[in-house]
Protein backbone atom coordinates (compact mmCIF):
# COMPACT_ATOMS: atom_id res chain seq x y z
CA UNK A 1 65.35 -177.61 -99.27
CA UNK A 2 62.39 -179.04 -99.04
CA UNK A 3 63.27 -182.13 -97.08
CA UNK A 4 65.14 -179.99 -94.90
CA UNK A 5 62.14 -178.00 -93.79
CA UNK A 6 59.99 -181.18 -93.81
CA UNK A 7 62.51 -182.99 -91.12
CA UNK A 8 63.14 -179.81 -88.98
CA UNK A 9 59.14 -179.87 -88.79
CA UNK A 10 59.13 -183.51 -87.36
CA UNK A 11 61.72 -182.85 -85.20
CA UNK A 12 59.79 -179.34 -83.53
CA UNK A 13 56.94 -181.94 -83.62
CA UNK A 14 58.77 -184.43 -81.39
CA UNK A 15 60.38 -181.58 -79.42
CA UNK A 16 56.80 -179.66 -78.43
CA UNK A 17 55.23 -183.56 -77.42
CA UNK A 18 58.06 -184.72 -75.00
CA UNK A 19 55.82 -184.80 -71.77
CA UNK A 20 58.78 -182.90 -69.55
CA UNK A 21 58.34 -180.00 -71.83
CA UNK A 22 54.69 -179.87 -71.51
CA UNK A 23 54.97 -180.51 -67.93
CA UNK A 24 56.82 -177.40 -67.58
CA UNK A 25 54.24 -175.46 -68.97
CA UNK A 26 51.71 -173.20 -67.00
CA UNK A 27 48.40 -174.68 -66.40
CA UNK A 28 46.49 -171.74 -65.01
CA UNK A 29 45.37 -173.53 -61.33
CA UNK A 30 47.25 -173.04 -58.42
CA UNK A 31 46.45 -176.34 -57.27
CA UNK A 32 49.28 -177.43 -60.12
CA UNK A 33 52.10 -175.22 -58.66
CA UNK A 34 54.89 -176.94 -56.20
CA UNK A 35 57.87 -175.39 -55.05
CA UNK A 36 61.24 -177.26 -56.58
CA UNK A 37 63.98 -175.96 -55.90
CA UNK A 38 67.65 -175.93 -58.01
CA UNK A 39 70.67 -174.62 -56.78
CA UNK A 40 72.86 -172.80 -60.18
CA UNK A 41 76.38 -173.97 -60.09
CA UNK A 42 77.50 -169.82 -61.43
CA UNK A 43 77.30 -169.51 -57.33
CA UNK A 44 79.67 -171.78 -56.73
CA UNK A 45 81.74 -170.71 -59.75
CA UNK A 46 84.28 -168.10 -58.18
CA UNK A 47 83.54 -165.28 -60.78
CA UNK A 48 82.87 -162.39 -58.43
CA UNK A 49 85.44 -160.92 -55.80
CA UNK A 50 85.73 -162.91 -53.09
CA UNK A 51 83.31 -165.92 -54.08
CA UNK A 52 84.50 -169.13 -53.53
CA UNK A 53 85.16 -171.56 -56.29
CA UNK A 54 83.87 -175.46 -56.24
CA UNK A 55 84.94 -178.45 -59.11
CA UNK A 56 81.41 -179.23 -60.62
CA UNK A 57 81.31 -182.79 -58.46
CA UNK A 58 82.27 -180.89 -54.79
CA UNK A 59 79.06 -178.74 -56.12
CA UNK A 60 77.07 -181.67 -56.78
CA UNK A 61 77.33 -182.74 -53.35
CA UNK A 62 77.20 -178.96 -51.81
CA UNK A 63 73.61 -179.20 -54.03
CA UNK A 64 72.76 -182.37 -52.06
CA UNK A 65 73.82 -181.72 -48.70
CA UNK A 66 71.67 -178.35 -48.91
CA UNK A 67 68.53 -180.01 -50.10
CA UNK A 68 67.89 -178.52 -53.06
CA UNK A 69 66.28 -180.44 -55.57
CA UNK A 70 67.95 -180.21 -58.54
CA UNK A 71 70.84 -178.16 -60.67
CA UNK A 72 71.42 -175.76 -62.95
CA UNK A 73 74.98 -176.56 -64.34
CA UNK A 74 77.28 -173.25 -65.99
CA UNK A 75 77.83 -174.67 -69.45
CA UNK A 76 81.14 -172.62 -69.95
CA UNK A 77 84.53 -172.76 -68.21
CA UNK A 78 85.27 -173.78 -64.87
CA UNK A 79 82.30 -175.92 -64.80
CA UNK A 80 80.48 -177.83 -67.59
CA UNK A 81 82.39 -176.09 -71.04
CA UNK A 82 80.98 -178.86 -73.94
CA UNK A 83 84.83 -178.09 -74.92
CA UNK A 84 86.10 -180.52 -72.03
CA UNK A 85 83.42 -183.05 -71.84
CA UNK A 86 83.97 -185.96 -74.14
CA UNK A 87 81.29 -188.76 -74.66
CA UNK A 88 82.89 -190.57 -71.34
CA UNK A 89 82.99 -187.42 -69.20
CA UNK A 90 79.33 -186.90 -69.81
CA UNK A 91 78.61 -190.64 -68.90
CA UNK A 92 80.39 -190.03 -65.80
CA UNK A 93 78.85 -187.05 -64.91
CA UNK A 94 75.14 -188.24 -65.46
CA UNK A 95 75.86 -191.13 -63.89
CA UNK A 96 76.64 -188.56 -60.50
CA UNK A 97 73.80 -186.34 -60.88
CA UNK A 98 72.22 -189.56 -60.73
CA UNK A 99 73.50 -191.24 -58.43
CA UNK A 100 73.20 -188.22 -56.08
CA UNK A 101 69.29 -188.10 -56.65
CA UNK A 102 69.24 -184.93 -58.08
CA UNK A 103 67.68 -183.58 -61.39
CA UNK A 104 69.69 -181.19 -63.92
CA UNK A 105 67.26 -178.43 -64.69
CA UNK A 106 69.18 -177.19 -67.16
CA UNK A 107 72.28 -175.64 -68.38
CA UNK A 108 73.47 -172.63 -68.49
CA UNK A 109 74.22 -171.10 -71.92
CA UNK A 110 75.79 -167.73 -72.16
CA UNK A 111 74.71 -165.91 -75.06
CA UNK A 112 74.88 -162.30 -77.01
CA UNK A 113 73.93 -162.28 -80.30
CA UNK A 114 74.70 -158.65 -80.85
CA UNK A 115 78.47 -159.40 -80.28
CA UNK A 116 80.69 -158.13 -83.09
CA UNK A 117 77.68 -156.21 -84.41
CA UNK A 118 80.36 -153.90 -85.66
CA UNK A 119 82.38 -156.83 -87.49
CA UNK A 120 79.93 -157.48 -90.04
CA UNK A 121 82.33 -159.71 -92.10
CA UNK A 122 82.63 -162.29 -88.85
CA UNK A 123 79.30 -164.62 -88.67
CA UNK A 124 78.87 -163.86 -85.11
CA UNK A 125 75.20 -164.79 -85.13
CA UNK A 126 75.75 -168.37 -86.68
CA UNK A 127 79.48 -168.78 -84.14
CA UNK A 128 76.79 -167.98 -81.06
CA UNK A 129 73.70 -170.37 -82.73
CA UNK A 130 76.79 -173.19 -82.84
CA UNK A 131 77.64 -172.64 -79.23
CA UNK A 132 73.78 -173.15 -78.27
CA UNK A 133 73.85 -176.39 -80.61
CA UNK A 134 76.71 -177.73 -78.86
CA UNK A 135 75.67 -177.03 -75.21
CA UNK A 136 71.97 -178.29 -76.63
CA UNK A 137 73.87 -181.72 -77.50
CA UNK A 138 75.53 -181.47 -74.03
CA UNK A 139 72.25 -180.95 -72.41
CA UNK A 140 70.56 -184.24 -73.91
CA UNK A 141 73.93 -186.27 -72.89
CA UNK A 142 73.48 -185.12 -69.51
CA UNK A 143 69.28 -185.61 -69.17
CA UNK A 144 67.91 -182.15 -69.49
CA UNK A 145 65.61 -181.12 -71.91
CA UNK A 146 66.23 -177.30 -71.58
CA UNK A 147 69.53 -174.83 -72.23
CA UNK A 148 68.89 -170.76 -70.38
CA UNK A 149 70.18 -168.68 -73.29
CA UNK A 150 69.91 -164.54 -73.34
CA UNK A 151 69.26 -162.07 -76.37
CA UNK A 152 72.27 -159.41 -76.24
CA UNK A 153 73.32 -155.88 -75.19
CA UNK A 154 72.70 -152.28 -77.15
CA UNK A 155 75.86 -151.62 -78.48
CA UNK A 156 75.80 -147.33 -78.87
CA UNK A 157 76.06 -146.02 -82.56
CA UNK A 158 74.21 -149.25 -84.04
CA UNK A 159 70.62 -149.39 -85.22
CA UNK A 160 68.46 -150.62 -82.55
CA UNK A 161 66.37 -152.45 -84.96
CA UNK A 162 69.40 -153.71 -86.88
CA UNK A 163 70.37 -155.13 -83.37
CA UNK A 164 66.95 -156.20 -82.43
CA UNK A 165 67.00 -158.10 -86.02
CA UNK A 166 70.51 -160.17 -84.76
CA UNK A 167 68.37 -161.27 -81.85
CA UNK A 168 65.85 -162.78 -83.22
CA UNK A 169 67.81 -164.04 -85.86
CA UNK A 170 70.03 -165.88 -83.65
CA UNK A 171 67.17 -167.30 -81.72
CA UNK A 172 65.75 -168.80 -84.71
CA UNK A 173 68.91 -170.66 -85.41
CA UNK A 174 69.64 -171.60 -82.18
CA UNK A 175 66.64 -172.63 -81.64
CA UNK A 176 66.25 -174.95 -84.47
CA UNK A 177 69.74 -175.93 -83.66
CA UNK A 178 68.46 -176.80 -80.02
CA UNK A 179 65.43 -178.71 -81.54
CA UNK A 180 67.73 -181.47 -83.02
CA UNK A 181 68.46 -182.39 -79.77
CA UNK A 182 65.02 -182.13 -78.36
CA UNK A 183 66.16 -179.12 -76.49
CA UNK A 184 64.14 -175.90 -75.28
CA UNK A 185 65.41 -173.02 -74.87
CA UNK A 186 64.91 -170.53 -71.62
CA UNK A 187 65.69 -167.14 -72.91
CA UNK A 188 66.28 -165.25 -69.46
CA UNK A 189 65.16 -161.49 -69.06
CA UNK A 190 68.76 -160.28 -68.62
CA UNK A 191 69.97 -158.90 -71.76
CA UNK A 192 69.19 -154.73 -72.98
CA UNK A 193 67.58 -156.60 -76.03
CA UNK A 194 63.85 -157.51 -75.29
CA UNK A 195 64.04 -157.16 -71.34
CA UNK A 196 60.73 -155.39 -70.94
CA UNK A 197 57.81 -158.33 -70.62
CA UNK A 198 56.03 -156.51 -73.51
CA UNK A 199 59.39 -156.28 -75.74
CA UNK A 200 60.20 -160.35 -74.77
CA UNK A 201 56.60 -161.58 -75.79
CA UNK A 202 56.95 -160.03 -79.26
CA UNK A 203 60.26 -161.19 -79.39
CA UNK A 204 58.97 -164.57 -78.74
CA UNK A 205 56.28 -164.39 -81.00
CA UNK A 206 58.37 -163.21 -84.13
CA UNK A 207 60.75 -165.77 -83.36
CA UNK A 208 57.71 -168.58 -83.48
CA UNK A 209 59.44 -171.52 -82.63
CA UNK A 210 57.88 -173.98 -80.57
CA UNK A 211 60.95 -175.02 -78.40
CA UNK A 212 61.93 -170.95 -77.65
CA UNK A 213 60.58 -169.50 -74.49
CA UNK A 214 61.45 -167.68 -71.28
CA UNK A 215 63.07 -167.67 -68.40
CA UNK A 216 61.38 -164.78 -66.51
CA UNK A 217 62.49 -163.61 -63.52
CA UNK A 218 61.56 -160.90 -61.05
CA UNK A 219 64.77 -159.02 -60.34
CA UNK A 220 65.21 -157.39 -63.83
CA UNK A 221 61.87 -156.01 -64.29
CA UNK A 222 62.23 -154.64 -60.24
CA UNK A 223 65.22 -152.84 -61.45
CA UNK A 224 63.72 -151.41 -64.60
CA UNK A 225 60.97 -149.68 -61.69
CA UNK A 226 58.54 -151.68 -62.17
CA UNK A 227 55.58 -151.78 -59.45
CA UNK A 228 54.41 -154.78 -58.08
CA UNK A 229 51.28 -154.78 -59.43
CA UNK A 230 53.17 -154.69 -63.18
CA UNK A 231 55.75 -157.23 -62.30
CA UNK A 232 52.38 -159.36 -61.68
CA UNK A 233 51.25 -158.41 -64.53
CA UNK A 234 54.62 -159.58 -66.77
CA UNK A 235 54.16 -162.86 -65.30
CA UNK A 236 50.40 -162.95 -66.37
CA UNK A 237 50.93 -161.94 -70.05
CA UNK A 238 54.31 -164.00 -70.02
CA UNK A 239 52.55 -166.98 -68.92
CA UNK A 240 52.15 -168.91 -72.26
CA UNK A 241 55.89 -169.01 -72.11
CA UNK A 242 57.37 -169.47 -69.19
CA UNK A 243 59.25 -172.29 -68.37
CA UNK A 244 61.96 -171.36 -66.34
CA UNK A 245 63.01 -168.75 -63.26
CA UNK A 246 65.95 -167.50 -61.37
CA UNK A 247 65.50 -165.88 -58.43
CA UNK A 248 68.48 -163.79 -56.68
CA UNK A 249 68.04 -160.88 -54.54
CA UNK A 250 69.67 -157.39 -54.09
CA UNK A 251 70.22 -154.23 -52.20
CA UNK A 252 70.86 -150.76 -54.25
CA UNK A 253 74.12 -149.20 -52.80
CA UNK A 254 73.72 -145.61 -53.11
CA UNK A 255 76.81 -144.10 -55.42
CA UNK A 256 77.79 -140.24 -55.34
CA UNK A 257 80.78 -138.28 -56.89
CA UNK A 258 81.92 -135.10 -55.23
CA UNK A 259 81.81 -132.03 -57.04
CA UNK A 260 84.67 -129.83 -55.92
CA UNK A 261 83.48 -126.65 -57.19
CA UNK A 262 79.53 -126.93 -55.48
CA UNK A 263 80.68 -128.05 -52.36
CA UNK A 264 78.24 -130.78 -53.42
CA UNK A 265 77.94 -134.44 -54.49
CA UNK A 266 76.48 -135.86 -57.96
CA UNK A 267 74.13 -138.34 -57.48
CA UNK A 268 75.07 -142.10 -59.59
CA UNK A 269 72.51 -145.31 -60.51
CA UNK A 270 73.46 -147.03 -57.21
CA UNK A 271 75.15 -150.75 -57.61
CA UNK A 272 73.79 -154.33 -56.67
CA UNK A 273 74.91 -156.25 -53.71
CA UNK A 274 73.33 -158.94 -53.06
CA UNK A 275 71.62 -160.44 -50.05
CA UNK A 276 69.67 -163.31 -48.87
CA UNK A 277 66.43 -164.10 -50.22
CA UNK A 278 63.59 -161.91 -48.51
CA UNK A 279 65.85 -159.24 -47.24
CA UNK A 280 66.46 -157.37 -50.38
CA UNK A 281 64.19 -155.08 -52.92
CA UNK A 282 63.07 -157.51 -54.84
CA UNK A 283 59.16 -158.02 -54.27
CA UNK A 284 59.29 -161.88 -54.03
CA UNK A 285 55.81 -162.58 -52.39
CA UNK A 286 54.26 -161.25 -55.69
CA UNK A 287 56.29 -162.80 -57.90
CA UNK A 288 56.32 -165.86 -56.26
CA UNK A 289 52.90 -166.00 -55.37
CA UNK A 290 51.78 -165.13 -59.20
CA UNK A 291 53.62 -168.00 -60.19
CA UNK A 292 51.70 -170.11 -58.41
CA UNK A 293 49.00 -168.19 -58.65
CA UNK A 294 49.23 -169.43 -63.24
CA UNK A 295 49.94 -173.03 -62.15
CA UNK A 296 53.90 -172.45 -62.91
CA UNK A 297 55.66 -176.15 -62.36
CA UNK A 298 59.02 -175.27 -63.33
CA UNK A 299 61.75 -174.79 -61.00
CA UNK A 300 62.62 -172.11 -59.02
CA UNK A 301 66.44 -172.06 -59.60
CA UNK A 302 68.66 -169.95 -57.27
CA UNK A 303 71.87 -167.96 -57.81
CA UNK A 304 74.46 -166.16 -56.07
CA UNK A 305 75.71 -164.31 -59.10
CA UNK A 306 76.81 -160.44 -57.22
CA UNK A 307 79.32 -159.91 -54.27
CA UNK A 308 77.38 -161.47 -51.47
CA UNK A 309 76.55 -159.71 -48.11
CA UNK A 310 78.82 -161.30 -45.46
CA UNK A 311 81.68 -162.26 -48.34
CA UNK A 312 82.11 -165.14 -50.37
CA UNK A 313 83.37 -168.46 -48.24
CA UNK A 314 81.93 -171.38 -48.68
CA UNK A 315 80.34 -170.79 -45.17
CA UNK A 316 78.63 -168.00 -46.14
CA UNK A 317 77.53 -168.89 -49.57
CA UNK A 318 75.95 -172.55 -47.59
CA UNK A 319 74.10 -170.03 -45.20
CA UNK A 320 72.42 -167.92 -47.74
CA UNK A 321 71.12 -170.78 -49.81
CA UNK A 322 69.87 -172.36 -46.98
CA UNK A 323 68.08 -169.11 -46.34
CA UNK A 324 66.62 -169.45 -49.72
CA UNK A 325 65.35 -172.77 -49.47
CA UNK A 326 63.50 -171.33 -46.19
CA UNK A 327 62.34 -168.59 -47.72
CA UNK A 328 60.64 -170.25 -50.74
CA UNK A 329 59.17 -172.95 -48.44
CA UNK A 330 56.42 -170.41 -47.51
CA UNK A 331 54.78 -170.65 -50.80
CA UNK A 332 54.24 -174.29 -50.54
């Protein structure tokens, strides 16, 4: 036991010295921050109705002909699944990003550690930390240092804290999982568990481990109703942390059921559709601009993850990112 806490210590040593990771890191002077920009592969991916679907090499080259900077790869089925890339298929595919000039940020994991919380005989938590350990060993084949992971959803009739507790319990061994592959990992502000800037810094600091951290982004704590001025201020307190960020942005469609009996309509949450960057709700000049504002050199990585205003052909998906890359060029 002892040995085994003694080399998981080196490697966490070797993991929090690699000079990419401490690039990544926050330096509190604005001079510091640069906008790079990295398309994510999900947008590309054909999961919502209507978007069009790309093999991860014709998205390479969509990536590149755009001019975005870099990639974000889905590390799941139809794109980069660690279940159909041998050691050869991950030679090849470095060997593109490569050879296209363009830098994988990261991969996507997908991640909820609160799955099967009602199947307490199945080790859920430990299947998940696996997953991350694979996708971490992926990650190194393929030159990136960094996996996005999330926490998990409230599942009703369960313990919050019991929940809360499979969280950061899978974190810890994912993340040491991660580390043996001199990995970080970006957990993203997406899940119910820990989305609230104040709930994700504790989170992070129970969880203690030198190569966890966060993907923050600004369109989860804008839907939550948070003001400008606070989203600012998650950025601020999240700073020691953040390594990562995806922006997307969004209209609220207004929902209402009618109610025969009033004559009347019930008003619903309305839904997300989204839009180009800079024409939605989300208050991107703050969050932007705080980012630079804390010396952020990360990437600013870009997604097209919701049914997309104008459909979703390739045409249209090309036009909005391009939009994007305009957008974030006034921050420069």
């Amino acid at each position: 036991m002892k040995k085994e806490l003694l080399l998981f210590g080196i490697i966490l040593t070797i993991v929090c010295s690699l000079p990419a990771l401490s690039q990544q890191t926050p330096t509190g002077h604005a001079k510091d921050f640069k906008v790079k920009t990295a398309l994510h592969s999900v947008s590309y991916a054909g999961v919502w109705r209507g978007q069009a679907r790309l093999t991860v090499d014709e998205f390479l080259l969509k990536a590149k002909e755009l001019g975005f900077d870099g990639v974000m790869l889905v590390a799941k089925r139809p794109h980069v699944s660690p279940l159909d890339y041998d050691a050869e298929a991950r030679r090849r595919l470095k060997a593109r990003i490569d050879e296209l000039g363009l830098t994988l940020v990261a991969l996507a994991g997908y991640t909820d550690f609160t799955a099967g919380v009602d199947k307490p005989g199945i080790p859920n938590v430990e299947i998940q930390a696996a997953y991350v350990g694979e996708v971490a060993k992926l990650a190194r084949d393929l030159g990136t240092n960094m996996v996005r992971v999330f926490t998990g959803y409230e599942r009703e009739g369960v313990p919050y804290d019991k929940q809360y507790g499979m969280v950061a319990q899978g974190l810890k061994l994912a993340g040491k999982e991660a580390a043996k592959y001199g990995v970080t990992l970006a957990v993203q502000n997406h899940h119910d568990i820990a989305l609230h800037h104040d709930a994700m810094y504790w989170l992070l600091k129970e969880v203690n481990l030198p190569n966890v951290k966060a993907g923050w982004d600004a369109w989860s704590p804008t839907l939550e109703g948070l003001s400008s001025e606070e989203i600012r201020q998650s950025i601020l307190k999240m700073k020691p942390f953040i390594i990562n960020t995806i922006a997307a942005d969004y209209i609220a469609m207004p929902r209402f059921t009618y109610e025969h009996e009033l004559t009347n309509y019930i008003a619903h949450k309305p839904v997300m559709r989204a839009v180009p960057m800079g024409e939605g709700i989300i208050d991107y000049q703050t969050f932007i601009g705080t980012l630079k504002e804390i010396g952020y050199r990360g990437y600013i990585s870009y997604e097209m993850c919701e049914v997309l205003e104008g459909g979703g052909s390739i045409e249209n998906l090309d036009r909005t990112a391009k939009k994007f890359l305009e957008y974030v060029k006034r921050f420069e």
